[in-house]
Protein backbone atom coordinates (compact mmCIF):
# COMPACT_ATOMS: atom_id res chain seq x y z
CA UNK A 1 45.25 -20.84 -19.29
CA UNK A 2 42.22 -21.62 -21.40
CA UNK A 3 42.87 -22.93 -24.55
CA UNK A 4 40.56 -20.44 -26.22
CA UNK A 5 43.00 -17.61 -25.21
CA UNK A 6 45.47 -19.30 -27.40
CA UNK A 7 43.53 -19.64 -30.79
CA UNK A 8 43.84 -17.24 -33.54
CA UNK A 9 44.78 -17.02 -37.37
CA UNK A 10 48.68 -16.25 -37.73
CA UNK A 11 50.58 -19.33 -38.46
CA UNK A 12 54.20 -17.09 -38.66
CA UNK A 13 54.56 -18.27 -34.99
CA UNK A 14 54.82 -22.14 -36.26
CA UNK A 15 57.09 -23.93 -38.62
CA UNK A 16 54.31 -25.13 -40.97
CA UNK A 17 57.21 -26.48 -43.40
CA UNK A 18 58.63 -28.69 -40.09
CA UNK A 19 54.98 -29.94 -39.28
CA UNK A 20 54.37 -30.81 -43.19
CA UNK A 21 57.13 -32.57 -43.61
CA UNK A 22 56.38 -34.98 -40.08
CA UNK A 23 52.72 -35.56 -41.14
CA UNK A 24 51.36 -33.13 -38.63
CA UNK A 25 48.42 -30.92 -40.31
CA UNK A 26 48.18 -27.49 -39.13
CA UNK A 27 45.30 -25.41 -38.69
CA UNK A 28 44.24 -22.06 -37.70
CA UNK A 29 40.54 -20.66 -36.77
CA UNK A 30 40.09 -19.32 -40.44
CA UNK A 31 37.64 -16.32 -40.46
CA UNK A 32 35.97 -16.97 -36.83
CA UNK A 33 37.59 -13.87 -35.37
CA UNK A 34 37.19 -11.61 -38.60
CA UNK A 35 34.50 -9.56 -36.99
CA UNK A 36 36.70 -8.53 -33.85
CA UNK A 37 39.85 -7.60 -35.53
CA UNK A 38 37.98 -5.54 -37.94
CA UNK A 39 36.32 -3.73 -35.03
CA UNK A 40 39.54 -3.18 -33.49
CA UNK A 41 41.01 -1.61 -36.03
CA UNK A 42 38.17 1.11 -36.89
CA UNK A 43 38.24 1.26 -32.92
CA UNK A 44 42.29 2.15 -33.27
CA UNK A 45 41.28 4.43 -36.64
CA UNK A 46 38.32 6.46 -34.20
CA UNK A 47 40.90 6.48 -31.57
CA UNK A 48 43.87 7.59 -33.31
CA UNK A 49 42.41 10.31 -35.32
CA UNK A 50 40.43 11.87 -32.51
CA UNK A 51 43.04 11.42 -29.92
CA UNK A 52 40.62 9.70 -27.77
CA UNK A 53 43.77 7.96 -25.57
CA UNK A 54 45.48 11.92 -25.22
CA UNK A 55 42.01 12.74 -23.96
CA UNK A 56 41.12 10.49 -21.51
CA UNK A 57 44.56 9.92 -19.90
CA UNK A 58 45.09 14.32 -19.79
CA UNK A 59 41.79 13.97 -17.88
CA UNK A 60 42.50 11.52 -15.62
CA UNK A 61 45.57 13.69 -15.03
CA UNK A 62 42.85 16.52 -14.31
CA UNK A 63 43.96 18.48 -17.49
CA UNK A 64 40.93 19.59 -19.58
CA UNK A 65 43.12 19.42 -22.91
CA UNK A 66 40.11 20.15 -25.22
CA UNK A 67 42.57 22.25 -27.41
CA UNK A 68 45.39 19.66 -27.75
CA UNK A 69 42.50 16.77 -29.06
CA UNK A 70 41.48 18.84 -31.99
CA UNK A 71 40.98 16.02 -34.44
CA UNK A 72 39.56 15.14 -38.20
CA UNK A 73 36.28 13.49 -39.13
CA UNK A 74 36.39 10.58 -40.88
CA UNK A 75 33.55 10.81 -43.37
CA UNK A 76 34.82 11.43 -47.12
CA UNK A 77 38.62 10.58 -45.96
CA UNK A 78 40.46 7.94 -47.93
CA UNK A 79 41.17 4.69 -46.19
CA UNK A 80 43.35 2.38 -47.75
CA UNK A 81 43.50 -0.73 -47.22
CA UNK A 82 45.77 -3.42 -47.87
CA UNK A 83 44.72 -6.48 -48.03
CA UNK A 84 41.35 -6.89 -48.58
CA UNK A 85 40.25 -10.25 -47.33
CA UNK A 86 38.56 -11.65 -44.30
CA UNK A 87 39.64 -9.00 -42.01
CA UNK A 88 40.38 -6.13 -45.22
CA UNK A 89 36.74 -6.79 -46.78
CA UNK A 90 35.02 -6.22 -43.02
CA UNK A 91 36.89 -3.17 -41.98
CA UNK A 92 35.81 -1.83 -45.59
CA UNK A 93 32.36 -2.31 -45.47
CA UNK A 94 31.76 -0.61 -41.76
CA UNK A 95 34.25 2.44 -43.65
CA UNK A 96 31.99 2.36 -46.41
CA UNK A 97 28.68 2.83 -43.82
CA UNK A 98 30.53 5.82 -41.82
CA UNK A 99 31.42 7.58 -45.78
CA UNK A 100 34.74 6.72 -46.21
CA UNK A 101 36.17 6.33 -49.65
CA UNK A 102 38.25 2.74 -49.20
CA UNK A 103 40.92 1.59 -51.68
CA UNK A 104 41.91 -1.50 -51.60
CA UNK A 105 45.17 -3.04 -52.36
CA UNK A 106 45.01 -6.97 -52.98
CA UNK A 107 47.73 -9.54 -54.13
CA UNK A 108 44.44 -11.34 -55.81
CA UNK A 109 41.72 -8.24 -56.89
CA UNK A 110 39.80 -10.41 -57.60
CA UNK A 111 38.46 -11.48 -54.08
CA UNK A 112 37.90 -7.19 -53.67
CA UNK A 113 35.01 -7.37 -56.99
CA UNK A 114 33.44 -10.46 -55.37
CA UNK A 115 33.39 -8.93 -52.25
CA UNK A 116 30.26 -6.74 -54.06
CA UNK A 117 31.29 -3.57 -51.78
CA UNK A 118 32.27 0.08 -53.53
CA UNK A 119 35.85 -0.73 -52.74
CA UNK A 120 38.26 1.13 -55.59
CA UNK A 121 40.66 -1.41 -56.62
CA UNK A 122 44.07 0.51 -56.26
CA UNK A 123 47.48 -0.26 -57.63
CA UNK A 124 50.34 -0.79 -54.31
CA UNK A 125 51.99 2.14 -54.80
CA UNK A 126 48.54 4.56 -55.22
CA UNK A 127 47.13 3.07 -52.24
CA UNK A 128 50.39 4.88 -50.17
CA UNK A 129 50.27 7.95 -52.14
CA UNK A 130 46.43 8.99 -52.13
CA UNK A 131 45.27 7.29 -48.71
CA UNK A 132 44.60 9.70 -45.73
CA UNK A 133 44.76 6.40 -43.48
CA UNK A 134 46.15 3.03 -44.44
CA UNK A 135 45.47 -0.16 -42.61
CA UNK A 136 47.46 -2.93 -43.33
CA UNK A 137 45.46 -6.41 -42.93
CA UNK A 138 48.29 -9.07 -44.46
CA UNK A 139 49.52 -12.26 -42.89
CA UNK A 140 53.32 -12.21 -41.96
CA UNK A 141 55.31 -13.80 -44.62
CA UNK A 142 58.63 -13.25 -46.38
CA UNK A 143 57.76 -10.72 -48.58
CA UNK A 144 55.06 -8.87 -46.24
CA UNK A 145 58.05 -8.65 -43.55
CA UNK A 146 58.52 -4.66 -43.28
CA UNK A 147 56.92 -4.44 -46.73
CA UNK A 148 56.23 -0.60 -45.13
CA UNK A 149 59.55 0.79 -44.75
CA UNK A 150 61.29 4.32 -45.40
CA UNK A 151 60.68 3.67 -49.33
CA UNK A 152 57.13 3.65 -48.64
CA UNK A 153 56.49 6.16 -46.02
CA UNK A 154 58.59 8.56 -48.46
CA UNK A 155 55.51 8.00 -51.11
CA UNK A 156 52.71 8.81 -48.35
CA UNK A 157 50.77 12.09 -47.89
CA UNK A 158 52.16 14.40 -45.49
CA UNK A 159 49.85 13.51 -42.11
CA UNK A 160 48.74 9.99 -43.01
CA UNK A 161 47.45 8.07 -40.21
CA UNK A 162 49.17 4.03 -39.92
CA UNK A 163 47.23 1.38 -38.26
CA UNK A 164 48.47 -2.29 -38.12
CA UNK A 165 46.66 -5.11 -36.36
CA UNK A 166 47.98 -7.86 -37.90
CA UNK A 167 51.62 -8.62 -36.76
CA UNK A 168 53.86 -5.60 -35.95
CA UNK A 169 56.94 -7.19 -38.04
CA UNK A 170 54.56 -6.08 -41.27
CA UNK A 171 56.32 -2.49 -40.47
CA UNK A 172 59.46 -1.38 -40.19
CA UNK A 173 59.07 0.36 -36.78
CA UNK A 174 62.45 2.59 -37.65
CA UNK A 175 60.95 3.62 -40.52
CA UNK A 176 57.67 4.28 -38.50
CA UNK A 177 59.44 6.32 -35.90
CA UNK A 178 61.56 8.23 -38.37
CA UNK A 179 58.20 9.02 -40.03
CA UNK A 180 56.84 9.78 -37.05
CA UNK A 181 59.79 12.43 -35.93
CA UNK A 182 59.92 13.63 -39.65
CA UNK A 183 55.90 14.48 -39.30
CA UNK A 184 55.59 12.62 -42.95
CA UNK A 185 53.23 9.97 -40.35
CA UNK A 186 49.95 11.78 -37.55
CA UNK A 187 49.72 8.93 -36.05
CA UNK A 188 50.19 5.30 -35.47
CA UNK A 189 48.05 2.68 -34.12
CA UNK A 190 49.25 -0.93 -33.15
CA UNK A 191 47.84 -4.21 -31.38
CA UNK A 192 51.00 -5.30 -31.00
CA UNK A 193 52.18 -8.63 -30.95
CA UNK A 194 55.60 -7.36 -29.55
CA UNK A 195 55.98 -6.84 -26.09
CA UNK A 196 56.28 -3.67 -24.01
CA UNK A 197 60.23 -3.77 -23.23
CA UNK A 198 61.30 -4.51 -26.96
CA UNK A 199 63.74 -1.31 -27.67
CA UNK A 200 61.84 0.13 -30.67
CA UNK A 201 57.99 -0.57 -29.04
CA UNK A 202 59.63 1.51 -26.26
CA UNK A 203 60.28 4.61 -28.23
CA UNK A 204 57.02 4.02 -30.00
CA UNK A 205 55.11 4.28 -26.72
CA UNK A 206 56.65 7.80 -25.93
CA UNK A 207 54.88 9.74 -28.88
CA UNK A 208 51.54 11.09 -28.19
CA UNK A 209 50.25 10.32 -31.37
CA UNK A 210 50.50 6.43 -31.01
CA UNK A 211 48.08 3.95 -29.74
CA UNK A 212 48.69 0.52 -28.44
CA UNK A 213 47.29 -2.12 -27.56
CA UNK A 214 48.75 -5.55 -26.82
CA UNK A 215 47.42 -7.71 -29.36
CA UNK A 216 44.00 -8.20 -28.11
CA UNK A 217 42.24 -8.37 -31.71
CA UNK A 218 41.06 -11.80 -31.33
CA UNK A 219 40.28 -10.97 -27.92
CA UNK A 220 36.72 -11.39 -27.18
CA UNK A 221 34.38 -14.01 -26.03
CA UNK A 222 31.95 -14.15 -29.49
CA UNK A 223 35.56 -14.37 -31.90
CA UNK A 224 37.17 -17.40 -29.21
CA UNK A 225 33.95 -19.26 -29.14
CA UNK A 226 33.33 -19.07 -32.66
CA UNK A 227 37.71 -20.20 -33.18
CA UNK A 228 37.14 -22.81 -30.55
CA UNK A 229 33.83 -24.65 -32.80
CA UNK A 230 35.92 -23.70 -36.22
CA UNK A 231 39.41 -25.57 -34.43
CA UNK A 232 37.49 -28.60 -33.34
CA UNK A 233 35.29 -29.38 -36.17
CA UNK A 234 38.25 -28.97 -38.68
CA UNK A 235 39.96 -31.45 -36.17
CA UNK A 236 36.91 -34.05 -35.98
CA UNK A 237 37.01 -34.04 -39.89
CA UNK A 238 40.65 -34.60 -40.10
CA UNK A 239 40.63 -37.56 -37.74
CA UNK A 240 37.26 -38.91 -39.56
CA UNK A 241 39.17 -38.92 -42.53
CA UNK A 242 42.31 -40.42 -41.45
């Protein structure tokens, strides 16, 4: 396998503590595949919200289910977003150009006002409540560990749309699924870092209203190039220094 299919941001996958602690410096690709996840998730947004997947695999069937995609338009919806940074700040400024309203949600607000875009900074617990759509954009830690649960989804309008493509473990995919049976949640949308046969991703997969994809946001040629020069160079500099 090429070593450019490997390289990405998350660092929940290695014991950074365990490296620290025996010298070893870790490093990730920093912002050099921004652009693509934030593409994939307004893809998963367009997607999910005009039941582009139903459409396309009831055709291929050689049902014409024109009816059964009735979907909303995005302009003047509320997106909210959740952590606005690399990834956040880019999926709010292509919102932004289609005329979505974006809240944002940020652990430091301040990096939302210097992002200089018409982002309303929005208190946790407003962001679930007044958000049409919420996209979650948060690296998996402790405390972001199924920081959307059934408390959350409980505060959420009735027919919000979910979209997570960051690491799955960021929801609580019983909660999700109760949501989704309870019809408190449209639709879902994943890039999921878990893997087809895990129990809940299985039930997840048999609503209509999810998408799915496995965990392909990094996953283009511009976003591994640009992580391969970013890996390197910060390696070069480390050894120069050394």
């Amino acid at each position: 396998m090429c070593i450019r299919d490997r390289i990405g941001v998350g660092l929940d996958n290695i014991d950074v503590k365990f490296a620290k602690e025996r010298g070893i410096t870790v490093i990730n690709a920093g912002d050099a595949t921004a652009d693509s996840v934030a593409e994939l998730t307004i893809g998963l947004m367009i997607s999910l919200v005009r039941k582009i997947n139903l459409g396309d695999l009831s055709f291929k069937k050689g049902i014409f289910a024109k009816n059964e995609c009735k979907g909303i338009e995005l302009h003047g919806k509320k997106l909210g977003i959740i952590g606005v940074g690399n990834i956040g700040s880019r999926v709010a400024k292509i919102a932004l150009a289609m005329g979505m309203v974006v809240l944002g949600y940020d652990v430091y607000p301040e990096r939302i006002r210097k992002s200089g875009l018409e982002i309303q900074i929005t208190p946790y617990e407003d962001v679930l409540k007044n958000s049409d759509i919420i996209t979650v954009h948060v690296p998996l830690l402790p405390q972001t560990r199924h920081m959307i649960s059934k408390k959350e989804i409980s505060m959420m309008k009735r027919g919000v749309f979910l979209i997570n493509a960051a690491r799955v473990e960021i929801f609580d995919l019983s909660a999700i699924i109760w949501g989704l049976e309870n019809g408190i949640i449209a639709g879902v949308a994943l890039d999921s870092n878990k893997k087809p046969d895990d129990p809940l991703m299985k039930k997840l997969a048999e609503f209509p209203n999810t998408v799915i994809t496995p965990h392909i946001g990094a996953q283009t040629e511009a976003a591994q190039e640009k992580a391969v020069k970013k890996v390197i160079l910060d390696v070069v500099t480390i050894l120069k220094s050394s």
